[in-house]
C-alpha atoms as a PDB file:
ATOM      1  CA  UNK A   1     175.295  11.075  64.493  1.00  0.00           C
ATOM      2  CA  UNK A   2     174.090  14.486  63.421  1.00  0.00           C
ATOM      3  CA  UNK A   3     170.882  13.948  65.122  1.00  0.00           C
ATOM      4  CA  UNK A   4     171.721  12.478  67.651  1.00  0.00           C
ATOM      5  CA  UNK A   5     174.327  15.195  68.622  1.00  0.00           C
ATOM      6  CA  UNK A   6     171.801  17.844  67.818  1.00  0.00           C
ATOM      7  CA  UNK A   7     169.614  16.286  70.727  1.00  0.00           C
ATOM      8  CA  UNK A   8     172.243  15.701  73.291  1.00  0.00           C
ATOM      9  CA  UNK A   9     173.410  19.728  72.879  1.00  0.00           C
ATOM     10  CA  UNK A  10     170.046  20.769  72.990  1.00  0.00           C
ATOM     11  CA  UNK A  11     169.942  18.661  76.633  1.00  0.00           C
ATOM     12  CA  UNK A  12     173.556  20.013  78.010  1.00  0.00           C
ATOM     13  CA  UNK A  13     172.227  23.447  77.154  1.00  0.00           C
ATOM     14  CA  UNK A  14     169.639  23.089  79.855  1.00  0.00           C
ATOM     15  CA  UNK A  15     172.449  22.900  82.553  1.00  0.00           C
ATOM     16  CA  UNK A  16     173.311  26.465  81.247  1.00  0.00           C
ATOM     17  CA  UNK A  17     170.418  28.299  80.531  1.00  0.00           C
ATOM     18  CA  UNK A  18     167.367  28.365  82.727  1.00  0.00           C
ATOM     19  CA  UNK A  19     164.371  26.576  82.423  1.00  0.00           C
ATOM     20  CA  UNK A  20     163.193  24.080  79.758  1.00  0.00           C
ATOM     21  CA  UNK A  21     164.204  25.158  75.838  1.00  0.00           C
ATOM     22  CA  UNK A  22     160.831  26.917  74.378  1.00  0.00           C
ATOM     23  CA  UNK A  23     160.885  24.014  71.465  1.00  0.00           C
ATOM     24  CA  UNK A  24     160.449  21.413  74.412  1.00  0.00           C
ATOM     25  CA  UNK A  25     158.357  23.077  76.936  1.00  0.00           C
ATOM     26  CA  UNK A  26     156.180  26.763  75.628  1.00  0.00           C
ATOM     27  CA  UNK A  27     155.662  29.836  77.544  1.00  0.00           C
ATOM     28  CA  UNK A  28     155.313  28.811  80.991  1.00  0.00           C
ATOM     29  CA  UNK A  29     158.637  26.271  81.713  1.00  0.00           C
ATOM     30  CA  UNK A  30     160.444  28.863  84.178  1.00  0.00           C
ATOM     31  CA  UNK A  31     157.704  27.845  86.920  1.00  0.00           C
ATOM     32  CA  UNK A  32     158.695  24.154  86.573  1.00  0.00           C
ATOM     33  CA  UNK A  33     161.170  22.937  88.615  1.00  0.00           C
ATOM     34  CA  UNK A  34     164.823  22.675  87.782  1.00  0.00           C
ATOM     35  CA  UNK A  35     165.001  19.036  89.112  1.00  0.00           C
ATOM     36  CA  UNK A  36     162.828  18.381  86.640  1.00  0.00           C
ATOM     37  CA  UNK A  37     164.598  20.184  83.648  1.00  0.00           C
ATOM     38  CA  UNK A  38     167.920  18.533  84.744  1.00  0.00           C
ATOM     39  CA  UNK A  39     166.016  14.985  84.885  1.00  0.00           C
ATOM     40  CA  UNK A  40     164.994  15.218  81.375  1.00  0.00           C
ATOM     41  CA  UNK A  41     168.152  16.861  80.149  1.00  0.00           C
ATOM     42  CA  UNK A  42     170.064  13.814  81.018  1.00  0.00           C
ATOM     43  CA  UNK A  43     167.414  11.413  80.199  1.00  0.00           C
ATOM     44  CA  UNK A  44     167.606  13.518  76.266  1.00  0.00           C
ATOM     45  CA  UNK A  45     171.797  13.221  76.850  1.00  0.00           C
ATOM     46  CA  UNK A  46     171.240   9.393  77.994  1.00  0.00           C
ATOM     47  CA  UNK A  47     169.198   8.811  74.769  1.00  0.00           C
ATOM     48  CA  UNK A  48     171.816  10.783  72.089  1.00  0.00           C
ATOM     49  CA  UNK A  49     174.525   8.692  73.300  1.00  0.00           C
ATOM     50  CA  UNK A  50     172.091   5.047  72.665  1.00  0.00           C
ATOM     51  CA  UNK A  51     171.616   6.368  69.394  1.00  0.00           C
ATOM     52  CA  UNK A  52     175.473   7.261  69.104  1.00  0.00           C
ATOM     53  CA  UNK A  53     176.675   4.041  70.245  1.00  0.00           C
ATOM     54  CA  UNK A  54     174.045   2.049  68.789  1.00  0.00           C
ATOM     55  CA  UNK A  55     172.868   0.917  72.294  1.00  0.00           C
ATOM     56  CA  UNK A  56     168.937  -0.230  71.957  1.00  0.00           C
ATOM     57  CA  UNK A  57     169.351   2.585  69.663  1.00  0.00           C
ATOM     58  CA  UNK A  58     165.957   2.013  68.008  1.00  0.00           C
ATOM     59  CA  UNK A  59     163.950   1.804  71.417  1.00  0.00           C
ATOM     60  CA  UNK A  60     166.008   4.634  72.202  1.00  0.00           C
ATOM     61  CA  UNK A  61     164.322   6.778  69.031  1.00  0.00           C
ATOM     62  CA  UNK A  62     161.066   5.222  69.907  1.00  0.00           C
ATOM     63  CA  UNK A  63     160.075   6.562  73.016  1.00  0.00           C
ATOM     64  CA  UNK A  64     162.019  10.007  72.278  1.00  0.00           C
ATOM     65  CA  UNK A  65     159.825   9.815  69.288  1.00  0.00           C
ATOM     66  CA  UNK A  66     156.373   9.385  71.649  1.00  0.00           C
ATOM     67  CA  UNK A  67     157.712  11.527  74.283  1.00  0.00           C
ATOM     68  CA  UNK A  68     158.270  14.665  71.613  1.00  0.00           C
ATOM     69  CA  UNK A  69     154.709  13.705  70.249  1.00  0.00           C
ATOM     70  CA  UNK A  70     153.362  14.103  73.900  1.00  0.00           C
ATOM     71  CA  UNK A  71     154.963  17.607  74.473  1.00  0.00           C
ATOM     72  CA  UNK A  72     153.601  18.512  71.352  1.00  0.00           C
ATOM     73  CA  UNK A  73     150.211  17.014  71.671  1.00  0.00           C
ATOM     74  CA  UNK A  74     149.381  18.072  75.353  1.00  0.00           C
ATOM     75  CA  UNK A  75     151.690  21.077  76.054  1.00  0.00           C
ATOM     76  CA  UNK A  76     152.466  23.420  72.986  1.00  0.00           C
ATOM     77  CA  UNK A  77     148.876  22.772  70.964  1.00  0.00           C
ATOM     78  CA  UNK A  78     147.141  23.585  73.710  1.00  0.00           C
ATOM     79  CA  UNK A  79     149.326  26.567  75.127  1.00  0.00           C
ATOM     80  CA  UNK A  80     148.571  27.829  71.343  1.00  0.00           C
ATOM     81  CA  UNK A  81     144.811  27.539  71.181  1.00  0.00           C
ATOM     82  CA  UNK A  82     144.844  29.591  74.342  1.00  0.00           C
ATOM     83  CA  UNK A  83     147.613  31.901  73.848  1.00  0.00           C
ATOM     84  CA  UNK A  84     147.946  32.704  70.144  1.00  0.00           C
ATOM     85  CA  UNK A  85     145.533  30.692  67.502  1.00  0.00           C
ATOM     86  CA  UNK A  86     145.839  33.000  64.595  1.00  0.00           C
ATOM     87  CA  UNK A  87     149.819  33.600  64.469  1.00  0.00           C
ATOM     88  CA  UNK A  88     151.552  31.516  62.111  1.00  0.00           C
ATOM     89  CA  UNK A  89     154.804  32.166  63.795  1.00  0.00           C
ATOM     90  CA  UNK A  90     153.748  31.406  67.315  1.00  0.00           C
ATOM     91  CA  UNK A  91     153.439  27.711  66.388  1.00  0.00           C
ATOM     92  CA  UNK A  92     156.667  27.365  65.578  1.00  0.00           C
ATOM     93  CA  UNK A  93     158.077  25.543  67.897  1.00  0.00           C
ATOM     94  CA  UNK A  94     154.788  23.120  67.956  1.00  0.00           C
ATOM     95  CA  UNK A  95     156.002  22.252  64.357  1.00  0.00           C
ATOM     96  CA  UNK A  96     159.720  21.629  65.578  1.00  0.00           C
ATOM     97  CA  UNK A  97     159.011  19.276  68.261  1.00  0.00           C
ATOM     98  CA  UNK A  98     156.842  17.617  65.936  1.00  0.00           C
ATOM     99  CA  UNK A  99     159.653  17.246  63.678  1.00  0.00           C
ATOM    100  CA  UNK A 100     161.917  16.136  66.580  1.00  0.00           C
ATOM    101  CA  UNK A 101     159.320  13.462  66.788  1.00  0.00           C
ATOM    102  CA  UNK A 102     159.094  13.247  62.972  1.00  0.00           C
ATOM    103  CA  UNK A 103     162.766  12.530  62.633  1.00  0.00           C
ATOM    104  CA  UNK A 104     163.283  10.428  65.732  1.00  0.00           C
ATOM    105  CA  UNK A 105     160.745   7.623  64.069  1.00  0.00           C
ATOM    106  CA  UNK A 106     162.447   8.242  60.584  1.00  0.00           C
ATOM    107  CA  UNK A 107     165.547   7.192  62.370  1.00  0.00           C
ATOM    108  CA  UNK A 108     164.037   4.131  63.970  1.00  0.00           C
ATOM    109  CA  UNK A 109     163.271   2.770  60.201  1.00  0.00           C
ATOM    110  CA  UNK A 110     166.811   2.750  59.693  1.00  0.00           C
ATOM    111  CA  UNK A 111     167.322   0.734  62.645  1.00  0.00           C
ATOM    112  CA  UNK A 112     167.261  -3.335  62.189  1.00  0.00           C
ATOM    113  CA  UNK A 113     165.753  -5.066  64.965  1.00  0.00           C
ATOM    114  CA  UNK A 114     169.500  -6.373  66.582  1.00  0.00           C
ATOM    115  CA  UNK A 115     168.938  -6.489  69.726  1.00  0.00           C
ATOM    116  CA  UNK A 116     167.904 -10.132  69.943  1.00  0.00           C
ATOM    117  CA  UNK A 117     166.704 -12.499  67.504  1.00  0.00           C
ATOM    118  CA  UNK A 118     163.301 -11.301  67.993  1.00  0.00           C
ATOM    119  CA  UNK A 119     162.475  -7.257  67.945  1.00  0.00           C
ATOM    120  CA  UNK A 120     160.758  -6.516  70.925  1.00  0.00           C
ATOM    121  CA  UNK A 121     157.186  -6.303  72.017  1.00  0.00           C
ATOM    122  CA  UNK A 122     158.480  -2.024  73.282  1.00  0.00           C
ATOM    123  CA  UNK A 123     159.629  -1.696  69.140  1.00  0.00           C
ATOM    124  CA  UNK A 124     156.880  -3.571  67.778  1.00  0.00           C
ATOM    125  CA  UNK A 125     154.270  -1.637  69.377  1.00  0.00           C
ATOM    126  CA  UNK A 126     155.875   1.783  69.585  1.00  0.00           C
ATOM    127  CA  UNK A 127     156.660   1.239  66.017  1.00  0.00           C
ATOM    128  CA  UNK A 128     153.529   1.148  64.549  1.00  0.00           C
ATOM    129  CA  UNK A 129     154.328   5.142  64.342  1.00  0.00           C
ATOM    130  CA  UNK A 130     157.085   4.759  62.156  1.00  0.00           C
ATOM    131  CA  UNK A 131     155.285   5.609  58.927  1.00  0.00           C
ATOM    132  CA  UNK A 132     154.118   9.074  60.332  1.00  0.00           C
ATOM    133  CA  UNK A 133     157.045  10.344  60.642  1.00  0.00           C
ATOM    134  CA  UNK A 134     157.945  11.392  57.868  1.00  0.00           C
ATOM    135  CA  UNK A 135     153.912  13.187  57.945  1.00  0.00           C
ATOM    136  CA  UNK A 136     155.529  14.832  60.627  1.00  0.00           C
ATOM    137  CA  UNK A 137     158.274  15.968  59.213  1.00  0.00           C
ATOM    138  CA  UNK A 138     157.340  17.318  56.303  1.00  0.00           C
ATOM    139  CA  UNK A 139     154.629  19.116  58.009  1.00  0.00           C
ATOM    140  CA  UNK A 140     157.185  21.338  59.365  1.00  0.00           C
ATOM    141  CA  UNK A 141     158.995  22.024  56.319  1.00  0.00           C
ATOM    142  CA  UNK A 142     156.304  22.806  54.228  1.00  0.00           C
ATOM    143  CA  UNK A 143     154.444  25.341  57.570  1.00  0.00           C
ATOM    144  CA  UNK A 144     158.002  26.872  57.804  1.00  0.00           C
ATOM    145  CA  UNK A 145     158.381  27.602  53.503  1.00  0.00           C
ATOM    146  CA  UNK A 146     155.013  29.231  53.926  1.00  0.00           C
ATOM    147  CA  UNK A 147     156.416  31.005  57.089  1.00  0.00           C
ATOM    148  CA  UNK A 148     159.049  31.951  54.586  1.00  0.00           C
ATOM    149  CA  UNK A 149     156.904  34.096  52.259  1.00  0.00           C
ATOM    150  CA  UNK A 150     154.482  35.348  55.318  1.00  0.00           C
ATOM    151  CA  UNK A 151     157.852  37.138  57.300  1.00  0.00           C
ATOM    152  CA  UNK A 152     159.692  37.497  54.089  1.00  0.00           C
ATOM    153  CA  UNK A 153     161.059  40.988  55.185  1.00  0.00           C
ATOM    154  CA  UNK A 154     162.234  39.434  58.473  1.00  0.00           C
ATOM    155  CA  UNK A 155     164.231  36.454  56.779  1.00  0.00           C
ATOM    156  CA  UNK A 156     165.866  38.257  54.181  1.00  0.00           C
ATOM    157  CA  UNK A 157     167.650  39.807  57.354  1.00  0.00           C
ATOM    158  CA  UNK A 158     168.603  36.697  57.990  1.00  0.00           C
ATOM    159  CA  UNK A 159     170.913  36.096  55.529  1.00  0.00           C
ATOM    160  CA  UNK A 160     174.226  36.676  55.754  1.00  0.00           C
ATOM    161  CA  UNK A 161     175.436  40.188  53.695  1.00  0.00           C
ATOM    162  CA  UNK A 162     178.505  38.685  52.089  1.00  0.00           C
ATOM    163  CA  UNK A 163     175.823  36.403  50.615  1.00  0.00           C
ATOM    164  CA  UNK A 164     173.506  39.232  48.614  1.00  0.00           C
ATOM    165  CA  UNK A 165     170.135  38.196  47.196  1.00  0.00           C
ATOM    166  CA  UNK A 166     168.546  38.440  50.130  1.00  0.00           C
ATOM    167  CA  UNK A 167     165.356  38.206  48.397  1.00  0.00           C
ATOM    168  CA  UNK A 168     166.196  35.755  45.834  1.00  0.00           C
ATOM    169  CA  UNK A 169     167.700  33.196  48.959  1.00  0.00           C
ATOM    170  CA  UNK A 170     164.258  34.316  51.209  1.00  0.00           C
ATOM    171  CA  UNK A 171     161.707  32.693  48.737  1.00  0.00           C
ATOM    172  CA  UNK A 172     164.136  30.379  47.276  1.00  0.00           C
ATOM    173  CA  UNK A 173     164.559  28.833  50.616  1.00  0.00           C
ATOM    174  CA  UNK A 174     160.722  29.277  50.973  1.00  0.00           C
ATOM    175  CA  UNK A 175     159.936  27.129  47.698  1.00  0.00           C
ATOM    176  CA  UNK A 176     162.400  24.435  48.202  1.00  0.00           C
ATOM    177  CA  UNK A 177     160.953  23.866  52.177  1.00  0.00           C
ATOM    178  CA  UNK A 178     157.453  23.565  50.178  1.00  0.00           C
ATOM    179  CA  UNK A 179     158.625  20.789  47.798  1.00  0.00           C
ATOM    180  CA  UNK A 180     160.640  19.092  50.108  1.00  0.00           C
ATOM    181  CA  UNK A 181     157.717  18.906  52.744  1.00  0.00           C
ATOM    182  CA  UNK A 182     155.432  17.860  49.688  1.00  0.00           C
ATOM    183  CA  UNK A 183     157.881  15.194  48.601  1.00  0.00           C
ATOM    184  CA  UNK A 184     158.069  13.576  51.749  1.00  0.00           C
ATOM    185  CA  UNK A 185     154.408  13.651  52.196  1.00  0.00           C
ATOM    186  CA  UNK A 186     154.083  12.178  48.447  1.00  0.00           C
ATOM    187  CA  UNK A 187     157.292  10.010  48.097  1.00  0.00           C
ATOM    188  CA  UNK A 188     157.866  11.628  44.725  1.00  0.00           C
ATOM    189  CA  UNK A 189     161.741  11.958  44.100  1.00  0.00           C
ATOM    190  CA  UNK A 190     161.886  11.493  47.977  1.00  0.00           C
ATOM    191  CA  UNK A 191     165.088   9.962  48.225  1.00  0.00           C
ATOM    192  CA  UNK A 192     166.649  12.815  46.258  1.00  0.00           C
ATOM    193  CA  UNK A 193     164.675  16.133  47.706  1.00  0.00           C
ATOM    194  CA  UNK A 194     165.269  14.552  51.469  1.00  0.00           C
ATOM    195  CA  UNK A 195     169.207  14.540  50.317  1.00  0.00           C
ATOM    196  CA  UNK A 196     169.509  18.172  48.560  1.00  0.00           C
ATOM    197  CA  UNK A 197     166.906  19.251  52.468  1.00  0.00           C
ATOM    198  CA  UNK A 198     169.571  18.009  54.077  1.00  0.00           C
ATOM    199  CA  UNK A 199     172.187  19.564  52.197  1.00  0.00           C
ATOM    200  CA  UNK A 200     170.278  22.875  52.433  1.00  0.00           C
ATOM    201  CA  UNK A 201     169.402  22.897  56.180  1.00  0.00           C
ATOM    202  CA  UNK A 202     173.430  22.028  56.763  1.00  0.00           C
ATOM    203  CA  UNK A 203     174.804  24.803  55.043  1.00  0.00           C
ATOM    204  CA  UNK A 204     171.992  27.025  56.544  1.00  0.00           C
ATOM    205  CA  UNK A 205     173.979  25.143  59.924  1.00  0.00           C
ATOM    206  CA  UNK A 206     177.362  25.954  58.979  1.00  0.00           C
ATOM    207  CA  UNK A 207     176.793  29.579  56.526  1.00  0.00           C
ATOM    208  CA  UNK A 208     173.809  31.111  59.549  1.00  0.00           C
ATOM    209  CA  UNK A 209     172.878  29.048  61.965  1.00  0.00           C
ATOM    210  CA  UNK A 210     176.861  28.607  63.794  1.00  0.00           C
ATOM    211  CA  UNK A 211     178.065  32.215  63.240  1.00  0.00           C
ATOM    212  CA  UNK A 212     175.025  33.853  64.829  1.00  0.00           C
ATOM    213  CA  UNK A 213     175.290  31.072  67.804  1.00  0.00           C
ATOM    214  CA  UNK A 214     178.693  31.992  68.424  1.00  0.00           C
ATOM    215  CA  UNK A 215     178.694  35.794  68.176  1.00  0.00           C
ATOM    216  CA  UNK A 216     175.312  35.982  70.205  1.00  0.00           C
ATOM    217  CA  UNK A 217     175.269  32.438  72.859  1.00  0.00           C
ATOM    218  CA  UNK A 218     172.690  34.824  75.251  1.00  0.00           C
ATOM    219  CA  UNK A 219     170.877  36.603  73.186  1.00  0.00           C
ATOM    220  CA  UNK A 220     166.971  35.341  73.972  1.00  0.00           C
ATOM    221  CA  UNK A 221     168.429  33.130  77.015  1.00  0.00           C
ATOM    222  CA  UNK A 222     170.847  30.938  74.381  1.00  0.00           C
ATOM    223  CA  UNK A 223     167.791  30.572  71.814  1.00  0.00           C
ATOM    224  CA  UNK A 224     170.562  30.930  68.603  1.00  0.00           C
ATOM    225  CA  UNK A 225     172.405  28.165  70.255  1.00  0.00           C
ATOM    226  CA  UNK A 226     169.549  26.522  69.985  1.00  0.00           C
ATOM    227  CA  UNK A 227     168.726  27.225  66.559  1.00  0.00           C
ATOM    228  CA  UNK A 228     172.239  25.317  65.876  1.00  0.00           C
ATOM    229  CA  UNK A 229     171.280  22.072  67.237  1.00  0.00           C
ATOM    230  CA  UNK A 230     167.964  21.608  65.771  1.00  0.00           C
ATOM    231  CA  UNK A 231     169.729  22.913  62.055  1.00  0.00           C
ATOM    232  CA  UNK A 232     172.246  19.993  62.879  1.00  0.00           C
ATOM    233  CA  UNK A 233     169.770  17.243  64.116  1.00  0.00           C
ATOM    234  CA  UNK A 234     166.860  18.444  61.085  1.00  0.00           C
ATOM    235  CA  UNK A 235     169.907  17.817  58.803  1.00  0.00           C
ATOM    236  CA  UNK A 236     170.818  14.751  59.829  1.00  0.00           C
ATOM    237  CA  UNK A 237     167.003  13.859  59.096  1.00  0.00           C
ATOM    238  CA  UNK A 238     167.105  14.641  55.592  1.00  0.00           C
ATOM    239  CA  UNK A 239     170.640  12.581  54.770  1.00  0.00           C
ATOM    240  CA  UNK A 240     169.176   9.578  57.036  1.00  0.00           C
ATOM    241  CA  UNK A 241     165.750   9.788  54.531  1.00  0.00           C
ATOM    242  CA  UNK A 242     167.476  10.185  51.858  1.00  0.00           C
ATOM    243  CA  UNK A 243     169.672   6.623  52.328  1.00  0.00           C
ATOM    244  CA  UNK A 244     166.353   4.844  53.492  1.00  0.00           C
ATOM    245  CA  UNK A 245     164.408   5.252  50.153  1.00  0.00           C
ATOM    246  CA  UNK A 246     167.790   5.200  48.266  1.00  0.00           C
ATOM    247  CA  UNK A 247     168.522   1.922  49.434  1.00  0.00           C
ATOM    248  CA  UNK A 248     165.293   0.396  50.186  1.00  0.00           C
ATOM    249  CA  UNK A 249     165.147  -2.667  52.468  1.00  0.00           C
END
């Protein structure tokens, strides 16, 4: 549910703000057509409410899952080796995508094959892929802990004054992004660290991530609205990992 709703706000916020969201499309989206952004928003909104409904919801997760690995693969790596190689913070949203694709395959493993007696020849081939994504995933957690210590002064703002430790909750946040990337990667402890991520990256939703979306919805063309999807849907992730190797089939 959580991801799935993170994915369908990310595609309804296309109808609002213009152009294609930076995690989706980099740099250059504003000179694509907005028959084309609106096409793919609904085809992103179509796709949420499969994986809702349970509708062909694993086919559904499939082909988001090779169609994020596509953006990432031919539009945002490239736009980086041309743009900004060195940055660590310019790939950012090459890591998210990939974690969109990351969690949309993780999803698909939780997904029996019901939708006829036989799983189909889309699932069986598309899901070869399953087992990366959780490579994918924690990928981006463990690039974004490191991100963590590299703009340390910059995420301390981050956190919310009535909080205090700003430094403390910085590199804590930073070290437990690390070990949960590195636990996923490993499978040690994975179906606890993937539940205490998901806890994390939810209150970072509900204590961060929601405030800032509602007191600034246009700052940076809605990019902290933004910010509250993915927290939601990268959440999700982590409680939907966390009951796959809890419960293992």
């Amino acid at each position: 549910v959580m991801y799935a709703l993170g994915m369908a706000g990310l595609g309804l916020q296309q109808f609002f703000y213009p152009g294609f969201r930076p995690v989706f499309v980099p740099g250059w989206s504003e000179l694509l057509p907005s028959p084309l952004v609106y096409l793919f928003s609904i085809a992103l909104i179509i796709g949420s409410g499969c994986i809702l409904f349970n509708f062909h919801a694993k086919s559904a997760l499939l082909i988001l899952a090779v169609v994020f690995l596509l953006f990432a693969l031919l539009l945002h790596i490239p736009f980086n080796l041309s743009n900004d190689l060195i940055s660590p913070g310019a790939w950012t949203n090459a890591l998210k995508i990939l974690a969109f694709s990351g969690g949309a395959l993780i999803l698909a493993e939780s997904f029996d094959d019901n939708e006829s007696e036989k799983p189909s020849g889309l699932n069986l081939t598309l899901g070869r892929l399953i087992p990366a994504g959780r490579f994918f995933f924690g990928i981006m957690l463990i690039a974004f802990g490191i991100d963590h210590f590299l703009y340390a002064e910059f995420v301390k703002t981050l956190v919310p004054d009535w909080i205090g430790g700003h430094s403390f909750w910085t590199y804590f946040a930073a070290i437990a992004l690390i070990g949960s990337g590195v636990s996923l990667i490993t499978k040690i402890k994975i179906g606890l660290v993937s539940l205490l991520m998901g806890l994390m990256i939810f209150a970072w939703f509900l204590i961060l991530h929601l405030p800032r979306g509602i007191a600034m919805p246009d700052v940076d063309n809605g990019n902290e609205i933004t910010s509250v999807f993915q927290a939601l849907a990268f959440s999700g992730v982590g409680f939907v990992l966390s009951s796959i190797y809890r419960y293992p089939k």
